[in-house]
Protein backbone atom coordinates (compact mmCIF):
# COMPACT_ATOMS: atom_id res chain seq x y z
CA UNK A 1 -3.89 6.73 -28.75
CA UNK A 2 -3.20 4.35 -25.81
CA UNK A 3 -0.09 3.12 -26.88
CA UNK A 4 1.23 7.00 -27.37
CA UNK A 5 -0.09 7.74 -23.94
CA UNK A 6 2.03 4.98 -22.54
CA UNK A 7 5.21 5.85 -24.03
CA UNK A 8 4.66 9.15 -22.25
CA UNK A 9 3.87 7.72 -18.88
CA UNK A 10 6.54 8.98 -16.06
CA UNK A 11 7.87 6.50 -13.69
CA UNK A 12 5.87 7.10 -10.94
CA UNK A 13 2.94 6.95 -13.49
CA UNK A 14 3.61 4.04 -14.91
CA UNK A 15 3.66 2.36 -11.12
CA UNK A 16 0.37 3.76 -9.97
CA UNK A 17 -1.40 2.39 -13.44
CA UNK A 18 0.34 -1.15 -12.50
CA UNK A 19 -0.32 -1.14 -8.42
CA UNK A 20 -3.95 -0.50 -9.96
CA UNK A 21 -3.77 -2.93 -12.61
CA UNK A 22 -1.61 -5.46 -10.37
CA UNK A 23 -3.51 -8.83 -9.65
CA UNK A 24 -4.56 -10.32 -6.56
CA UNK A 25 -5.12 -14.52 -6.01
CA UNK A 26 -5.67 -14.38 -9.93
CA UNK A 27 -8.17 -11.34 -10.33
CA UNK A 28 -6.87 -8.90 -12.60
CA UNK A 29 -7.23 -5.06 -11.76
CA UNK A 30 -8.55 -5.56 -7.95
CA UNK A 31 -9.41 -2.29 -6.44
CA UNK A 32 -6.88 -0.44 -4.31
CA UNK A 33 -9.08 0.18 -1.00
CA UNK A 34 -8.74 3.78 -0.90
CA UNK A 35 -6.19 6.63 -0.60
CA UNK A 36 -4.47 5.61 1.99
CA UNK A 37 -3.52 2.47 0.77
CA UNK A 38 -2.65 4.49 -2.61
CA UNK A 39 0.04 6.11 -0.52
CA UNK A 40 1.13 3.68 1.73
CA UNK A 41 1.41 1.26 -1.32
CA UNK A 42 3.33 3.28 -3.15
CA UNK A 43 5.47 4.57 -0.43
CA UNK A 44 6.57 0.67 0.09
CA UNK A 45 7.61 0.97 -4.06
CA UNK A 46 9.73 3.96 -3.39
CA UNK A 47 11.73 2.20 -0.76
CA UNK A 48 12.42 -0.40 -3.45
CA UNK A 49 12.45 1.34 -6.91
CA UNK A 50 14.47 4.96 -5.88
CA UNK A 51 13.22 6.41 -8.75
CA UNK A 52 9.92 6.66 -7.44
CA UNK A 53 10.83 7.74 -4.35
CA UNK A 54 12.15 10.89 -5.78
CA UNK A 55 9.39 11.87 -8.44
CA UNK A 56 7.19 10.80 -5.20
CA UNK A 57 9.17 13.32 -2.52
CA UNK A 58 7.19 11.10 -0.27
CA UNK A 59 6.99 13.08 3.39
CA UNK A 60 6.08 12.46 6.95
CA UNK A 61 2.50 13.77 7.35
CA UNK A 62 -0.54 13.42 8.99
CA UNK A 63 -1.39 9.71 8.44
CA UNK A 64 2.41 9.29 7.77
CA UNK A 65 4.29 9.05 4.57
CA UNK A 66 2.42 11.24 1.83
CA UNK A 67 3.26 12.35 -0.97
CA UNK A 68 1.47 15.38 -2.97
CA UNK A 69 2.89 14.03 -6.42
CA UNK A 70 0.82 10.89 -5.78
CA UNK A 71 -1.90 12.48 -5.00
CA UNK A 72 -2.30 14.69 -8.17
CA UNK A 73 -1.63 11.69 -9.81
CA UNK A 74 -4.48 10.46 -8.71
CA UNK A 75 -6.24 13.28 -8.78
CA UNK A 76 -5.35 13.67 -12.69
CA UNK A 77 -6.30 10.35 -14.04
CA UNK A 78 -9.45 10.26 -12.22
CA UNK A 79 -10.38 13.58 -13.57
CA UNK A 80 -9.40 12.33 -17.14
CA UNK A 81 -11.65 9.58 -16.62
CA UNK A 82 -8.93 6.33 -16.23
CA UNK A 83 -9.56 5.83 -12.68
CA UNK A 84 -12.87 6.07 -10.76
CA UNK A 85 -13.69 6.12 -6.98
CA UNK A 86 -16.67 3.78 -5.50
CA UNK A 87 -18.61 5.20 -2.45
CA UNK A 88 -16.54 3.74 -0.22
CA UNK A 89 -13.49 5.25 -1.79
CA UNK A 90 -12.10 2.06 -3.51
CA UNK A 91 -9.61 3.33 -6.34
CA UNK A 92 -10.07 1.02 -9.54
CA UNK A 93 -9.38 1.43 -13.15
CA UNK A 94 -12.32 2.41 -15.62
CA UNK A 95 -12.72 0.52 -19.18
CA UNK A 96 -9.92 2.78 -20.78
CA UNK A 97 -8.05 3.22 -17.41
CA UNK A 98 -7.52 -1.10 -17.60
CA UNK A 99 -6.68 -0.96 -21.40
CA UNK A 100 -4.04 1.82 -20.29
CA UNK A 101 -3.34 -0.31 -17.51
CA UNK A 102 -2.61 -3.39 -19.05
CA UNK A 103 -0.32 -2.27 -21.67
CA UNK A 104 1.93 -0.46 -18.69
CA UNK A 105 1.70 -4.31 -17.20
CA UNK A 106 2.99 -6.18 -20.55
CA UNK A 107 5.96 -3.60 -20.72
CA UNK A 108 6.99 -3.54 -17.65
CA UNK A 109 9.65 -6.31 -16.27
CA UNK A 110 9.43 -9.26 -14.42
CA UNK A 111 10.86 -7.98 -11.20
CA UNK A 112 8.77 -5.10 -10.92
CA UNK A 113 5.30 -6.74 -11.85
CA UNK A 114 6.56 -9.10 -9.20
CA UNK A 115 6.94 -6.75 -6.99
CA UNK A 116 4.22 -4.54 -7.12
CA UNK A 117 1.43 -7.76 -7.01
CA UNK A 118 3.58 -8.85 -3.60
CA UNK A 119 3.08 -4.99 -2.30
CA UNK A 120 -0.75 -5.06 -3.37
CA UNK A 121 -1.06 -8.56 -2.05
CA UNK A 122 0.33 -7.55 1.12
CA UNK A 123 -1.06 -4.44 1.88
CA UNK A 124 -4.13 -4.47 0.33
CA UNK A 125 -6.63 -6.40 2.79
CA UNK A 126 -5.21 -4.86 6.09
CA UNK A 127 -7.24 -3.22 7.84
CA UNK A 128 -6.66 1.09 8.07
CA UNK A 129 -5.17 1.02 11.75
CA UNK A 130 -3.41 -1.93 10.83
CA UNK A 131 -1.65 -0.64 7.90
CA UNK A 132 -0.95 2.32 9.91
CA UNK A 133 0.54 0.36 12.29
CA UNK A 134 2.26 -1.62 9.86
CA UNK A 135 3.81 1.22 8.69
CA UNK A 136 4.61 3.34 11.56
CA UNK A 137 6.64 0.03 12.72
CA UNK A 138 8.67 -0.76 9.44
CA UNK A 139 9.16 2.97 8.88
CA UNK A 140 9.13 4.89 12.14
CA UNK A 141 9.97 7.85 10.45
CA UNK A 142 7.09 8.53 8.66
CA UNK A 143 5.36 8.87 11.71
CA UNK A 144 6.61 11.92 12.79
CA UNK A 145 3.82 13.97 12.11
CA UNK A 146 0.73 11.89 12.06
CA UNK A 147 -2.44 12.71 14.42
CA UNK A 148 -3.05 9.15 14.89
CA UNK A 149 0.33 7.76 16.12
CA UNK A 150 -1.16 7.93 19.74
CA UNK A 151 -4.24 6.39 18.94
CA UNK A 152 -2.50 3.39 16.95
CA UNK A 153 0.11 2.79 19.32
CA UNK A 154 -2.47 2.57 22.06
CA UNK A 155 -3.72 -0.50 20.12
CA UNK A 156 -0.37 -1.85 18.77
CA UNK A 157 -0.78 -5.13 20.70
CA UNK A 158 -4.36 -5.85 19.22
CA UNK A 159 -3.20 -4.76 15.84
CA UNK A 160 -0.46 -6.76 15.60
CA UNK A 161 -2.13 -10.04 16.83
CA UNK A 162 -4.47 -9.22 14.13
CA UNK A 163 -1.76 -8.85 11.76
CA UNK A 164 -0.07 -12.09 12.67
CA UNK A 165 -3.36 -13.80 12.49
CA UNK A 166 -4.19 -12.93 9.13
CA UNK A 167 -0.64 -13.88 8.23
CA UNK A 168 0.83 -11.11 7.04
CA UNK A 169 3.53 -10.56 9.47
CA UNK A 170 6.09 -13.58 11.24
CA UNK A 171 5.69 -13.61 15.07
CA UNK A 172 9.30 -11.66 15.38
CA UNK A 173 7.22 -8.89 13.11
CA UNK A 174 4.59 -8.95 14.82
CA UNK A 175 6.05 -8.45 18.73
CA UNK A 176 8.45 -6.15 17.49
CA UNK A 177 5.00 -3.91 16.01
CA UNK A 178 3.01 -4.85 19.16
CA UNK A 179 6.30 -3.62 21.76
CA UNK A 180 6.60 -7.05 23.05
CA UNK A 181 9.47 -9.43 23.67
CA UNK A 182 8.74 -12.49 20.92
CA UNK A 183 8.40 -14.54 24.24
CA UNK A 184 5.57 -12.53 25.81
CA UNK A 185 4.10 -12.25 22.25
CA UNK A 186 4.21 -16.16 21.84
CA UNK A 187 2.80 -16.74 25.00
CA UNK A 188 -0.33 -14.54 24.16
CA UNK A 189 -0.70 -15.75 21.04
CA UNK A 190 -1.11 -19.63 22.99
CA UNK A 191 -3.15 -17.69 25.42
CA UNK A 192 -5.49 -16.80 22.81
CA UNK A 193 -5.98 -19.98 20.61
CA UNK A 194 -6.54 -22.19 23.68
CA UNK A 195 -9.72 -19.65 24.48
């Protein structure tokens, strides 16, 4: 029954099951940490696997890129029981959502099981504003719309120290998301481990 259900899998399907199933420093099937991770995540896999991006019709909304196909995606296999949503609205794969899961893994190819763990890796433990930030900065135009632009550009400098910190971001990254020449950014950054 599995094995028919894969075959039938669409694209975009078949990369939710494996951002899901993707690993994490060696733990298999880590949770993604909620929805909009889900879309941010996948948004980064459209820009890399186009044809994603146009099952996904990913647009500019009100946190940013969204995309209603994802969504009902989600909304479909966690209705059907595959995928299940913890109180604090962690996405992860149920018993027959993993076996599902892990067959979509095996068959997919190198390159995109590489990938999607580097997108999950990345993206995974930021923070909400930071990932907003994150992705405001990499792909302004998904920002168009959102309600919390002001509110995370107000903060960009924070963010993006935070960012750099935690070392997902070079220092070039990370001015250019906090608005700062790399100098000035540098030059904080000193500031702050000499405190």
């Amino acid at each position: 029954m599995t094995s028919a259900l894969a075959s039938q899998l669409e694209k975009m399907e078949r990369f939710f099951f494996m951002l899901l199933y993707a690993p994490i420093d060696g733990s298999l099937s880590v949770p993604v940490h909620g929805e909009t991770w889900l879309q941010k995540e996948m948004y980064a896999l459209s820009r890399i696997f186009p044809d994603i991006e146009e099952d996904a019709d990913f647009e500019a909304y009100h946190y940013g890129s969204f995309s209603e196909s994802v969504d009902e995606v989600k909304d479909q296999y966690k209705n059907s029981k595959y995928v299940t949503k913890d109180p604090q609205g962690q996405l992860q794969l149920s018993a027959k959502g993993l076996e599902l899961a892990e067959e979509v893994w095996r068959a997919a190819t190198l390159e995109e099981r590489r990938v999607v763990q580097e997108v999950k890796q990345a993206y995974n433990d930021m923070g909400r504003d930071e990932l907003l930030l994150f992705m405001y900065g990499t792909y302004p135009e998904t920002a168009e719309n959102s309600d919390v632009r002001e509110r995370i550009m107000a903060n960009r400098r924070r963010l993006a120290l935070n960012l750099y910190k935690k070392g997902k971001v070079s220092y070039q990254k990370a001015a250019e998301l906090a608005g700062m020449r790399l100098d000035d950014f540098m030059q904080q950054v000193k500031i702050l481990v000499n405190q």
